[in-house]
PDB file of N, CA and C in Angstrom:
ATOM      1  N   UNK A   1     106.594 120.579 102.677  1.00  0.00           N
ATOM      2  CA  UNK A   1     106.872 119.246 102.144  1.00  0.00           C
ATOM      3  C   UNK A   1     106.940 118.251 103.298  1.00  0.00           C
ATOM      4  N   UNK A   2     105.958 117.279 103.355  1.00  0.00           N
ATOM      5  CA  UNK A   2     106.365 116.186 104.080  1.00  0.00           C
ATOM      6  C   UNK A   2     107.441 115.556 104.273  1.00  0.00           C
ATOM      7  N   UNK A   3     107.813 115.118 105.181  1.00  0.00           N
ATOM      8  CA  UNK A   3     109.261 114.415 105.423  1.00  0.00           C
ATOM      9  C   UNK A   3     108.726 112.832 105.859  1.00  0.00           C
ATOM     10  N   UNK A   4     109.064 111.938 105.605  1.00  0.00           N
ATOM     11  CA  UNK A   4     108.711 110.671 106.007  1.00  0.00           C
ATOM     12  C   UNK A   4     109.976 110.118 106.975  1.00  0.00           C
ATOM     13  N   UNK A   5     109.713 109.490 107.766  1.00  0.00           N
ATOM     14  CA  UNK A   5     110.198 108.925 108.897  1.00  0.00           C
ATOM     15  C   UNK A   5     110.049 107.460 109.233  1.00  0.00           C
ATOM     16  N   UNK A   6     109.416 106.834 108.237  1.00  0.00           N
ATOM     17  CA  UNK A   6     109.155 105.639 108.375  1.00  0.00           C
ATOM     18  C   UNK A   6     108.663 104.927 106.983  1.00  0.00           C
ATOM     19  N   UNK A   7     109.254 103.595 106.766  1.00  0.00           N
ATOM     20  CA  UNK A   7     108.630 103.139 105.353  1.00  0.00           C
ATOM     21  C   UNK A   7     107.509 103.332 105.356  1.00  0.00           C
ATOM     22  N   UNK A   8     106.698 102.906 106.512  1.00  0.00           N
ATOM     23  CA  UNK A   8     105.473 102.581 106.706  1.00  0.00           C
ATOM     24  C   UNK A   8     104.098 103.889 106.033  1.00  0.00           C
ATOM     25  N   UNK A   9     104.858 104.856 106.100  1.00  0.00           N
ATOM     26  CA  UNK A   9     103.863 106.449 106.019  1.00  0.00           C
ATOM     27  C   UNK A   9     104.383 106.933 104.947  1.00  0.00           C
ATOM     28  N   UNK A  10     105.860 106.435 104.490  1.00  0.00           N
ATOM     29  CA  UNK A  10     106.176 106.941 103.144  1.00  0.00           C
ATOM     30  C   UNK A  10     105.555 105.720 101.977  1.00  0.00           C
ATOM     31  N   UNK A  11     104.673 104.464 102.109  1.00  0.00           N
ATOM     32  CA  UNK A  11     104.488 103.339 100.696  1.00  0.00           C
ATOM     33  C   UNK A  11     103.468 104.303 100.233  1.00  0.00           C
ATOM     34  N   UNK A  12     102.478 104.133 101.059  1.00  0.00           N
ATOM     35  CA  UNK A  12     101.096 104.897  99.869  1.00  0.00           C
ATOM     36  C   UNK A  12     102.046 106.609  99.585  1.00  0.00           C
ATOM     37  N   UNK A  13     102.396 107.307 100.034  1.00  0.00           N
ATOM     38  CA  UNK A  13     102.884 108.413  98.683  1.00  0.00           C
ATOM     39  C   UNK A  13     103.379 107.568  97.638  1.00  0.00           C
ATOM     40  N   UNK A  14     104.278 106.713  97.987  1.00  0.00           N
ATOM     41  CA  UNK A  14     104.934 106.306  96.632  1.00  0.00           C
ATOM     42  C   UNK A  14     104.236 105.439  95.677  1.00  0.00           C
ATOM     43  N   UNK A  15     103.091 105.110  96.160  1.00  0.00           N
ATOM     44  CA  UNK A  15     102.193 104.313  95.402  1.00  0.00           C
ATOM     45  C   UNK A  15     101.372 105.325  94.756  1.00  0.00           C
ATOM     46  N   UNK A  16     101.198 106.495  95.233  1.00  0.00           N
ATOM     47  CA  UNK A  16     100.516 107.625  94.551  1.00  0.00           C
ATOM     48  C   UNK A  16     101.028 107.961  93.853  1.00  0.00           C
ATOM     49  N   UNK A  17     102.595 108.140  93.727  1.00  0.00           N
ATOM     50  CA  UNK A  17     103.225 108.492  92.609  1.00  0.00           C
ATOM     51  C   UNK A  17     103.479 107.695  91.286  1.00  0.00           C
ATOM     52  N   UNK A  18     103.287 106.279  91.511  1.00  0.00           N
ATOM     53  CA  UNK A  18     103.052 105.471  90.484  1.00  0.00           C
ATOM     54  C   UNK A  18     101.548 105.176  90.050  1.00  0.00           C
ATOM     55  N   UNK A  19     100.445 106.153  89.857  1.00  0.00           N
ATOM     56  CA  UNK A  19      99.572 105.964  89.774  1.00  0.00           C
ATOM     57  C   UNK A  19      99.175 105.527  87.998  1.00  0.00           C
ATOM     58  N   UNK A  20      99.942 105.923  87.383  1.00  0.00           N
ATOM     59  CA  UNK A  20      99.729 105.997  86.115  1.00  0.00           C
ATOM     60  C   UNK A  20     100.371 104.174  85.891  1.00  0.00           C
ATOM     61  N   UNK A  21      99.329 103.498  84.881  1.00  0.00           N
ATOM     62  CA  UNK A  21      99.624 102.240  84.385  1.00  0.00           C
ATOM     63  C   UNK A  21     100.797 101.612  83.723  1.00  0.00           C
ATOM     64  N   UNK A  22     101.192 102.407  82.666  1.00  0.00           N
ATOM     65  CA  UNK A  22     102.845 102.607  82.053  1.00  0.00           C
ATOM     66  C   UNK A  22     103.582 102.434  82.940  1.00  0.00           C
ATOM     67  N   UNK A  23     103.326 103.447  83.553  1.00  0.00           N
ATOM     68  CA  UNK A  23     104.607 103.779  84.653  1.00  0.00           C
ATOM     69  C   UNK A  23     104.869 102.603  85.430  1.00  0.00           C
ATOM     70  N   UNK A  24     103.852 102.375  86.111  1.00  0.00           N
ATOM     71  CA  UNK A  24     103.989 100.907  87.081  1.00  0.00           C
ATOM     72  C   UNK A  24     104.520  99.386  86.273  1.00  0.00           C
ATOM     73  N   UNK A  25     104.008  99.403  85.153  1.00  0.00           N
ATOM     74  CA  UNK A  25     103.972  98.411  83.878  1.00  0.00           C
ATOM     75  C   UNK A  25     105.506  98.673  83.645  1.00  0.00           C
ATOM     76  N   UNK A  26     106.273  99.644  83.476  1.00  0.00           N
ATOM     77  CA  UNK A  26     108.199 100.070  83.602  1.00  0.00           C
ATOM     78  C   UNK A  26     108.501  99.928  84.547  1.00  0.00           C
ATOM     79  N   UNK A  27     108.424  99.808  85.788  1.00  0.00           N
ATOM     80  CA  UNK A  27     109.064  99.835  86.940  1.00  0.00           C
ATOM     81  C   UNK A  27     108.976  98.129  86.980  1.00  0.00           C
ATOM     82  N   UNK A  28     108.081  97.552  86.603  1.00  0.00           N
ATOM     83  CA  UNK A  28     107.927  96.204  86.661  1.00  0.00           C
ATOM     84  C   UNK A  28     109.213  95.636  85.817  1.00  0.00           C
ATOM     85  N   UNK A  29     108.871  95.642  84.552  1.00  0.00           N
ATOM     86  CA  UNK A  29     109.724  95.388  83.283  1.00  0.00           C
ATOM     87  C   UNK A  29     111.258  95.814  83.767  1.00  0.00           C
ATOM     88  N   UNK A  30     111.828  96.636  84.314  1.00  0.00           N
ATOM     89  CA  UNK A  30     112.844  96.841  84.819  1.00  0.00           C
ATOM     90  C   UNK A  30     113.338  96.857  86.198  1.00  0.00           C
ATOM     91  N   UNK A  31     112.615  96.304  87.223  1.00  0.00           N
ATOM     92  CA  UNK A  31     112.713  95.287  88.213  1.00  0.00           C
ATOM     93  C   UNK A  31     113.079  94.142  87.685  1.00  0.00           C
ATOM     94  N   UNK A  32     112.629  93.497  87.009  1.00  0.00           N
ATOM     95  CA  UNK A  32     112.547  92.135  86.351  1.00  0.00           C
ATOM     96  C   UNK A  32     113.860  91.786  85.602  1.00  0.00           C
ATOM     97  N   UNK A  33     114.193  92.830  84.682  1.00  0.00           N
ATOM     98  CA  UNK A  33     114.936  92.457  83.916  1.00  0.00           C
ATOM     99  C   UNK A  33     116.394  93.150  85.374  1.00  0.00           C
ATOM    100  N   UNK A  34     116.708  93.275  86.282  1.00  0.00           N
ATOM    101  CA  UNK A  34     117.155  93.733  87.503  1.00  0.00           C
ATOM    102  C   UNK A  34     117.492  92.128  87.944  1.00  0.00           C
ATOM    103  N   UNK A  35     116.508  91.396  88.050  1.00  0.00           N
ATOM    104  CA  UNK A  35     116.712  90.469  88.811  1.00  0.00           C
ATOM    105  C   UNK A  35     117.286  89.129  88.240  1.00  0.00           C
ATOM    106  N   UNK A  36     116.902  89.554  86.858  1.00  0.00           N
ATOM    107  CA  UNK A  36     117.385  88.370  85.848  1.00  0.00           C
ATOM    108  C   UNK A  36     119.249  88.873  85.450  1.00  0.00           C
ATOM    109  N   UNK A  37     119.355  90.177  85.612  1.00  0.00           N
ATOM    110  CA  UNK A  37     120.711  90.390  85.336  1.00  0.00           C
ATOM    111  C   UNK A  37     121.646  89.906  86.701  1.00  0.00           C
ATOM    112  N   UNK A  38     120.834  89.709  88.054  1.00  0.00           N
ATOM    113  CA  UNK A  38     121.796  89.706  89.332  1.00  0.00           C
ATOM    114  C   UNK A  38     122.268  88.289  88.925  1.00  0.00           C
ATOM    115  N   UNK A  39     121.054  87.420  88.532  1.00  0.00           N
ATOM    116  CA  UNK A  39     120.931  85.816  88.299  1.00  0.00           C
ATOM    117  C   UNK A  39     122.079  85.953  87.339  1.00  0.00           C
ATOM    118  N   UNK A  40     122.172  85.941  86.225  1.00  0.00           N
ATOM    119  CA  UNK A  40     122.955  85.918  85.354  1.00  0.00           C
ATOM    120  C   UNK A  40     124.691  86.996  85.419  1.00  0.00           C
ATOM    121  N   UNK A  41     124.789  87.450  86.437  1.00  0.00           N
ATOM    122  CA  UNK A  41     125.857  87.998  87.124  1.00  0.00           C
ATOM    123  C   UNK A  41     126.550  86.504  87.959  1.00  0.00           C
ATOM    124  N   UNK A  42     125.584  86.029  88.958  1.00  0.00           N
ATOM    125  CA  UNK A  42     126.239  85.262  89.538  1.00  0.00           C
ATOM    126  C   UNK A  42     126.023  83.936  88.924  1.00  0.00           C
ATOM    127  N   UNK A  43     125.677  83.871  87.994  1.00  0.00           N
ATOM    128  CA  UNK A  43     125.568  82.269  87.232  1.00  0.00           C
ATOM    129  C   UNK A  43     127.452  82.716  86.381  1.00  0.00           C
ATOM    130  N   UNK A  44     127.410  83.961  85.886  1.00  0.00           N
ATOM    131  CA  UNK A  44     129.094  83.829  85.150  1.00  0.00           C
ATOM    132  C   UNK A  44     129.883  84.497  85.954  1.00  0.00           C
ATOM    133  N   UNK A  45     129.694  84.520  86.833  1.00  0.00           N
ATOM    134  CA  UNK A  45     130.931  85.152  87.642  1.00  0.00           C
ATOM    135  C   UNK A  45     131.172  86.452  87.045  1.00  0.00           C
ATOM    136  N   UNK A  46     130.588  87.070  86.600  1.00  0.00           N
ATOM    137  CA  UNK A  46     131.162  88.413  85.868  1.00  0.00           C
ATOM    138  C   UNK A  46     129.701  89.529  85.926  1.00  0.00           C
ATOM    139  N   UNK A  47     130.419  90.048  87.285  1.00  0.00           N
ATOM    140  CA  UNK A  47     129.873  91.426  88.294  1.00  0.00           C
ATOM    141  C   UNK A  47     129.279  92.345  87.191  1.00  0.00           C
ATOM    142  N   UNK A  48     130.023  92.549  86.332  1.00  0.00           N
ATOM    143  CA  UNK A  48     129.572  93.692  85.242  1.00  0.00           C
ATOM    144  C   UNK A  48     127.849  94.077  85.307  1.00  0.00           C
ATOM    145  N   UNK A  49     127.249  92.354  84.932  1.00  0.00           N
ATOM    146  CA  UNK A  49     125.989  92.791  84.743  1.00  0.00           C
ATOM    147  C   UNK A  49     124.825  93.124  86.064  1.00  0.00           C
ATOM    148  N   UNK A  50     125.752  93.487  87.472  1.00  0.00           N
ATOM    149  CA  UNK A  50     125.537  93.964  88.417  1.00  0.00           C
ATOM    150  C   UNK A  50     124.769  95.333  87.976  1.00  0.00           C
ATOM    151  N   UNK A  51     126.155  95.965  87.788  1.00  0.00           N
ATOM    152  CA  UNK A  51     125.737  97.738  87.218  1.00  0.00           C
ATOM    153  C   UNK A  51     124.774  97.134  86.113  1.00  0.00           C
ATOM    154  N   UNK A  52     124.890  96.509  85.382  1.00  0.00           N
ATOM    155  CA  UNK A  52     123.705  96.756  84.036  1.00  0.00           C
ATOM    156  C   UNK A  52     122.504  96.487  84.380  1.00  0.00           C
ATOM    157  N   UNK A  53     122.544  95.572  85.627  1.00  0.00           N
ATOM    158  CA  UNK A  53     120.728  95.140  86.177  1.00  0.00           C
ATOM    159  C   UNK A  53     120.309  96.562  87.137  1.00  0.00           C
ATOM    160  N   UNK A  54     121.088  97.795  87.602  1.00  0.00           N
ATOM    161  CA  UNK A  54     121.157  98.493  87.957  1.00  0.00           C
ATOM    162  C   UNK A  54     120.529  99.799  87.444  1.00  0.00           C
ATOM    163  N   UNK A  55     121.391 100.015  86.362  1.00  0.00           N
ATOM    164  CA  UNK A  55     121.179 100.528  85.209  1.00  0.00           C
ATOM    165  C   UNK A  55     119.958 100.129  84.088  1.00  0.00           C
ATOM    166  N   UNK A  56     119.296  99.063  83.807  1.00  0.00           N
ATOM    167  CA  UNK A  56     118.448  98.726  83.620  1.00  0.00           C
ATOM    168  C   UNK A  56     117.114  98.950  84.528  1.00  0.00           C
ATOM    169  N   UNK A  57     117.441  98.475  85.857  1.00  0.00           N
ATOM    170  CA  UNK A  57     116.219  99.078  87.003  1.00  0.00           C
ATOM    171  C   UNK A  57     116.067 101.218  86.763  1.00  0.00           C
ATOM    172  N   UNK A  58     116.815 101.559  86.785  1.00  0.00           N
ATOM    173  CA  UNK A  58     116.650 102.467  87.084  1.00  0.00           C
ATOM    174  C   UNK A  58     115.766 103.518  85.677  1.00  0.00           C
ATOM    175  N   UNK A  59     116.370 103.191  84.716  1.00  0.00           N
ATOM    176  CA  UNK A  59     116.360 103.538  83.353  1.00  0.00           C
ATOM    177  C   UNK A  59     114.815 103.547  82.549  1.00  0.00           C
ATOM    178  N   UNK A  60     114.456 102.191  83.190  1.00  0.00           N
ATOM    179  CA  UNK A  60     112.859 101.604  82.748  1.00  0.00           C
ATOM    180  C   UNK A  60     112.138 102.485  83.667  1.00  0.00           C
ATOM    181  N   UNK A  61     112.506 102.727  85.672  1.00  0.00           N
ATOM    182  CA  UNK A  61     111.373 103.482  85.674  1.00  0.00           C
ATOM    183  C   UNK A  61     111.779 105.046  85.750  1.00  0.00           C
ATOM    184  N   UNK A  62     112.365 105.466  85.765  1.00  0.00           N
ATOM    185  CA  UNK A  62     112.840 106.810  85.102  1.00  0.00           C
ATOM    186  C   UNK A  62     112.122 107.456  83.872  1.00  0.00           C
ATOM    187  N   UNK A  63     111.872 106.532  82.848  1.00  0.00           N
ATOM    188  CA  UNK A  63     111.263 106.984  81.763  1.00  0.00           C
ATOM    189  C   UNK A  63     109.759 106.638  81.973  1.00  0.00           C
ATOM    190  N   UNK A  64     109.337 105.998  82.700  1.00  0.00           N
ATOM    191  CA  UNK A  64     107.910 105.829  83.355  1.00  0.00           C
ATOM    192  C   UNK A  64     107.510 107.369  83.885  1.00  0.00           C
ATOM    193  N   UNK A  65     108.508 107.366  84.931  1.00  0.00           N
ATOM    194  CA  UNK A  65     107.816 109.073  85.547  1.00  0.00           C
ATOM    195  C   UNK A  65     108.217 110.272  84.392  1.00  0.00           C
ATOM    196  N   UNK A  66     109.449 110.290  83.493  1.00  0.00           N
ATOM    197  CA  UNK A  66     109.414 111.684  82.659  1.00  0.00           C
ATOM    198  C   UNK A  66     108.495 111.263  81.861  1.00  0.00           C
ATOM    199  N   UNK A  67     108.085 110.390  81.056  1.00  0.00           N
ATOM    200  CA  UNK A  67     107.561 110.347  80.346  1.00  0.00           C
ATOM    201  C   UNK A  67     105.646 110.166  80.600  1.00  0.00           C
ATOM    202  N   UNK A  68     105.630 109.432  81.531  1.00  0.00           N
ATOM    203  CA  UNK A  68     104.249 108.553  81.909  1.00  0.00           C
ATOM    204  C   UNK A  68     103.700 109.684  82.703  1.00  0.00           C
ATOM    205  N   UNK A  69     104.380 109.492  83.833  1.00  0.00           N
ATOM    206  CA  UNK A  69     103.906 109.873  85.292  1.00  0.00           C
ATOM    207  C   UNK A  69     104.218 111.233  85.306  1.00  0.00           C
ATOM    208  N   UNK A  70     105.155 111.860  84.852  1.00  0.00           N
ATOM    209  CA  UNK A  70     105.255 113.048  84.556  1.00  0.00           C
ATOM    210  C   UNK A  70     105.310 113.744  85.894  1.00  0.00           C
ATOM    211  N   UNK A  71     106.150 113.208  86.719  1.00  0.00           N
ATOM    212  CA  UNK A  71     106.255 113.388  88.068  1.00  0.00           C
ATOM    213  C   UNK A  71     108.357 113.391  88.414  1.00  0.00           C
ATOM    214  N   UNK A  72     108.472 113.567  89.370  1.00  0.00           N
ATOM    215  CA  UNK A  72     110.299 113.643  89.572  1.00  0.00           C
ATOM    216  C   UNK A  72     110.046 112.301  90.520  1.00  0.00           C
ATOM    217  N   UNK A  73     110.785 111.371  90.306  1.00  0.00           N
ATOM    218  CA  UNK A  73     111.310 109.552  90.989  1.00  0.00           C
ATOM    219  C   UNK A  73     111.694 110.347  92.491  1.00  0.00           C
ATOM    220  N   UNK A  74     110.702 109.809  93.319  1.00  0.00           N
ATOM    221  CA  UNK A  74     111.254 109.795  94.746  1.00  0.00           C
ATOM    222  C   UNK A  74     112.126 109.546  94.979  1.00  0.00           C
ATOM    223  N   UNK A  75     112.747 108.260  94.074  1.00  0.00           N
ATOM    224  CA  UNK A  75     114.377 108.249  94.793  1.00  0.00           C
ATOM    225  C   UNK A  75     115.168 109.204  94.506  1.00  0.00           C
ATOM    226  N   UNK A  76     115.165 110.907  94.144  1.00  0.00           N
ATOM    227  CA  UNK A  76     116.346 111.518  94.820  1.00  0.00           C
ATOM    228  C   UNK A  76     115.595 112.077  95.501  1.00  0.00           C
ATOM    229  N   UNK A  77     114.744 112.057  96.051  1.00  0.00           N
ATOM    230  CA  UNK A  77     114.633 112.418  97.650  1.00  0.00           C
ATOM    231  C   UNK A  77     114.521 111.773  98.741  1.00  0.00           C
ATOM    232  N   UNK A  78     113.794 110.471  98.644  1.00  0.00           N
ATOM    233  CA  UNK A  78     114.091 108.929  99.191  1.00  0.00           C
ATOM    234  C   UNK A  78     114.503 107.889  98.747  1.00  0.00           C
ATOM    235  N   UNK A  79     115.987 107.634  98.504  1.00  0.00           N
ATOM    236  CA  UNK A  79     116.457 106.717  97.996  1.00  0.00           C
ATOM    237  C   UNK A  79     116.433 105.377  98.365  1.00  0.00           C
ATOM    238  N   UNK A  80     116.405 105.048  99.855  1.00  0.00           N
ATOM    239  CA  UNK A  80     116.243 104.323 100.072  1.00  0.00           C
ATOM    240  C   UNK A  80     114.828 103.572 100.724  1.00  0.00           C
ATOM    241  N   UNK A  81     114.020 104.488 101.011  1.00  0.00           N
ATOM    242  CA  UNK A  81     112.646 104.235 100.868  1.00  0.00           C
ATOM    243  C   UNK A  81     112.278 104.050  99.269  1.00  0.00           C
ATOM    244  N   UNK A  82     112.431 104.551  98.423  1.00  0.00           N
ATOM    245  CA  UNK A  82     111.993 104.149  97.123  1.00  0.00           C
ATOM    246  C   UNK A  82     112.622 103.010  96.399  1.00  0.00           C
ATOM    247  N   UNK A  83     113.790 102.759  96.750  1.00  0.00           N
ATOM    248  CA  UNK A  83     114.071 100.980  96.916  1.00  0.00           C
ATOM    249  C   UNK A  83     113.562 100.070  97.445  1.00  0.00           C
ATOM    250  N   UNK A  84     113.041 100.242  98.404  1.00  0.00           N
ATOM    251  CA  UNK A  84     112.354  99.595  98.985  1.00  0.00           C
ATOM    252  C   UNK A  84     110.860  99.375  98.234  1.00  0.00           C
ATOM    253  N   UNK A  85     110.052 100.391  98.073  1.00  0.00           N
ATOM    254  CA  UNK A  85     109.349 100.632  97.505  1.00  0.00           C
ATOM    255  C   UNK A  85     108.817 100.311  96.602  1.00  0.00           C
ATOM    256  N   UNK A  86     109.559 100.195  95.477  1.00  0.00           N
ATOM    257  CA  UNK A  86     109.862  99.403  93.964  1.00  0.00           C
ATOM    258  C   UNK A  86     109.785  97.620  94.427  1.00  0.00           C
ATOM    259  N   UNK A  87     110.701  97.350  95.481  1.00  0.00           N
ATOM    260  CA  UNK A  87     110.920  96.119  95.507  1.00  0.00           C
ATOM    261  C   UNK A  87     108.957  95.414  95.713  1.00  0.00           C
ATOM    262  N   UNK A  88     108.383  96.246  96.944  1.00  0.00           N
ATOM    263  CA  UNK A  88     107.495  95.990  97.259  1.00  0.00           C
ATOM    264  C   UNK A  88     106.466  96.220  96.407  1.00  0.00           C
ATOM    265  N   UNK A  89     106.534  97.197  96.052  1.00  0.00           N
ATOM    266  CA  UNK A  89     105.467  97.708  94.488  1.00  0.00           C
ATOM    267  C   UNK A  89     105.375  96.495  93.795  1.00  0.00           C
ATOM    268  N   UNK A  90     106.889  95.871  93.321  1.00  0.00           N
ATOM    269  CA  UNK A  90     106.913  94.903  92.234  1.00  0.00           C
ATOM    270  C   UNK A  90     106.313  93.153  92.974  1.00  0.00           C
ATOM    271  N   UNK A  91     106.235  92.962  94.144  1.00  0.00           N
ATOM    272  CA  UNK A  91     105.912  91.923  94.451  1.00  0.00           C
ATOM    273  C   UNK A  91     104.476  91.824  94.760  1.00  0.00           C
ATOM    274  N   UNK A  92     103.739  93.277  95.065  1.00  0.00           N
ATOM    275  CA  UNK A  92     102.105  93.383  94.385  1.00  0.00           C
ATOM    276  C   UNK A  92     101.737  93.242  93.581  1.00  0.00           C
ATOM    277  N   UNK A  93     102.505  93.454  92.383  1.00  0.00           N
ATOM    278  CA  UNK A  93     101.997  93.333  91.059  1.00  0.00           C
ATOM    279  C   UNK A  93     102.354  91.689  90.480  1.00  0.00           C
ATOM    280  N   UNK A  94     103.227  91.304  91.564  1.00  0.00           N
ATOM    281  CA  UNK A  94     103.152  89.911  91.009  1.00  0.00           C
ATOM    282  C   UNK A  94     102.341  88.733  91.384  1.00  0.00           C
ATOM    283  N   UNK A  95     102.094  89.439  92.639  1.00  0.00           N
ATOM    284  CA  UNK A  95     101.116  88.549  93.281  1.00  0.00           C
ATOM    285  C   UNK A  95      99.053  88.986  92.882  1.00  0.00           C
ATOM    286  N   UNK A  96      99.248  90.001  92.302  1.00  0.00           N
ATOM    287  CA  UNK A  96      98.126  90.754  92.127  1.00  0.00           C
ATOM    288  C   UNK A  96      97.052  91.634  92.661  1.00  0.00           C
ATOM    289  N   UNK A  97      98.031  92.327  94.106  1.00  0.00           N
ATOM    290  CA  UNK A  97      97.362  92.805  94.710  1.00  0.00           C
ATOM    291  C   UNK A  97      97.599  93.898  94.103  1.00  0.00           C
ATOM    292  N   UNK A  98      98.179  94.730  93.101  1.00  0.00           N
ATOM    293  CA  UNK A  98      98.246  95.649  92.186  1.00  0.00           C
ATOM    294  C   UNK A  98      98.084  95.817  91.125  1.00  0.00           C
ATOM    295  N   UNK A  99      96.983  96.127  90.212  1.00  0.00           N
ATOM    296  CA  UNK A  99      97.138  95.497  88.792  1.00  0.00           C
ATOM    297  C   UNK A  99      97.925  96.208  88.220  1.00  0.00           C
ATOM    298  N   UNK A 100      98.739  95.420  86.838  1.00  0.00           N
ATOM    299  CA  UNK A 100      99.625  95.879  86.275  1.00  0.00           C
ATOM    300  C   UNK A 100      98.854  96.547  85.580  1.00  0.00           C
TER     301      UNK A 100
END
């Protein structure tokens, strides 16, 4: 098993692992709805919907890979490369250097 040592050599695996359209198309949809819960955390002062934009990120692409991708989410083996990952994944697809 490869070990990665650097974001840089671990993006394309993780872009391989989101190869399937769904999958990437959930990780989006729950990025999104991630970023709209942080917004709306700090617009009411009430942290709660911290964990729920959390819980929402995670949930949307979770069921992308059991279901879609049919693969196990790098993040429990790179958690924090696959945060990263997602973040960057999702700003290709917004800009369109990834199609959704």
């Amino acid at each position: 098993m490869t070990r990665y040592t650097s974001f840089a050599s671990f993006y394309p695996y993780y872009l391989s692992e989101h190869s399937n359209h769904t999958c990437r198309r959930l990780h989006f949809i729950g990025t999104s709805l991630g970023i709209l819960f942080l917004a709306h955390a700090f617009s009411t002062l009430n942290f709660w919907w911290l964990l729920a934009g959390v819980v929402q990120g995670y949930a949307w692409a979770w069921v992308g890979h059991f279901v879609f991708e049919k693969n196990r989410p790098a993040t429990f083996t790179y958690p924090f490369y696959s945060f990263l990952g997602d973040w960057v994944m999702w700003k290709e697809m917004l800009t369109g250097k990834i199609r959704i």
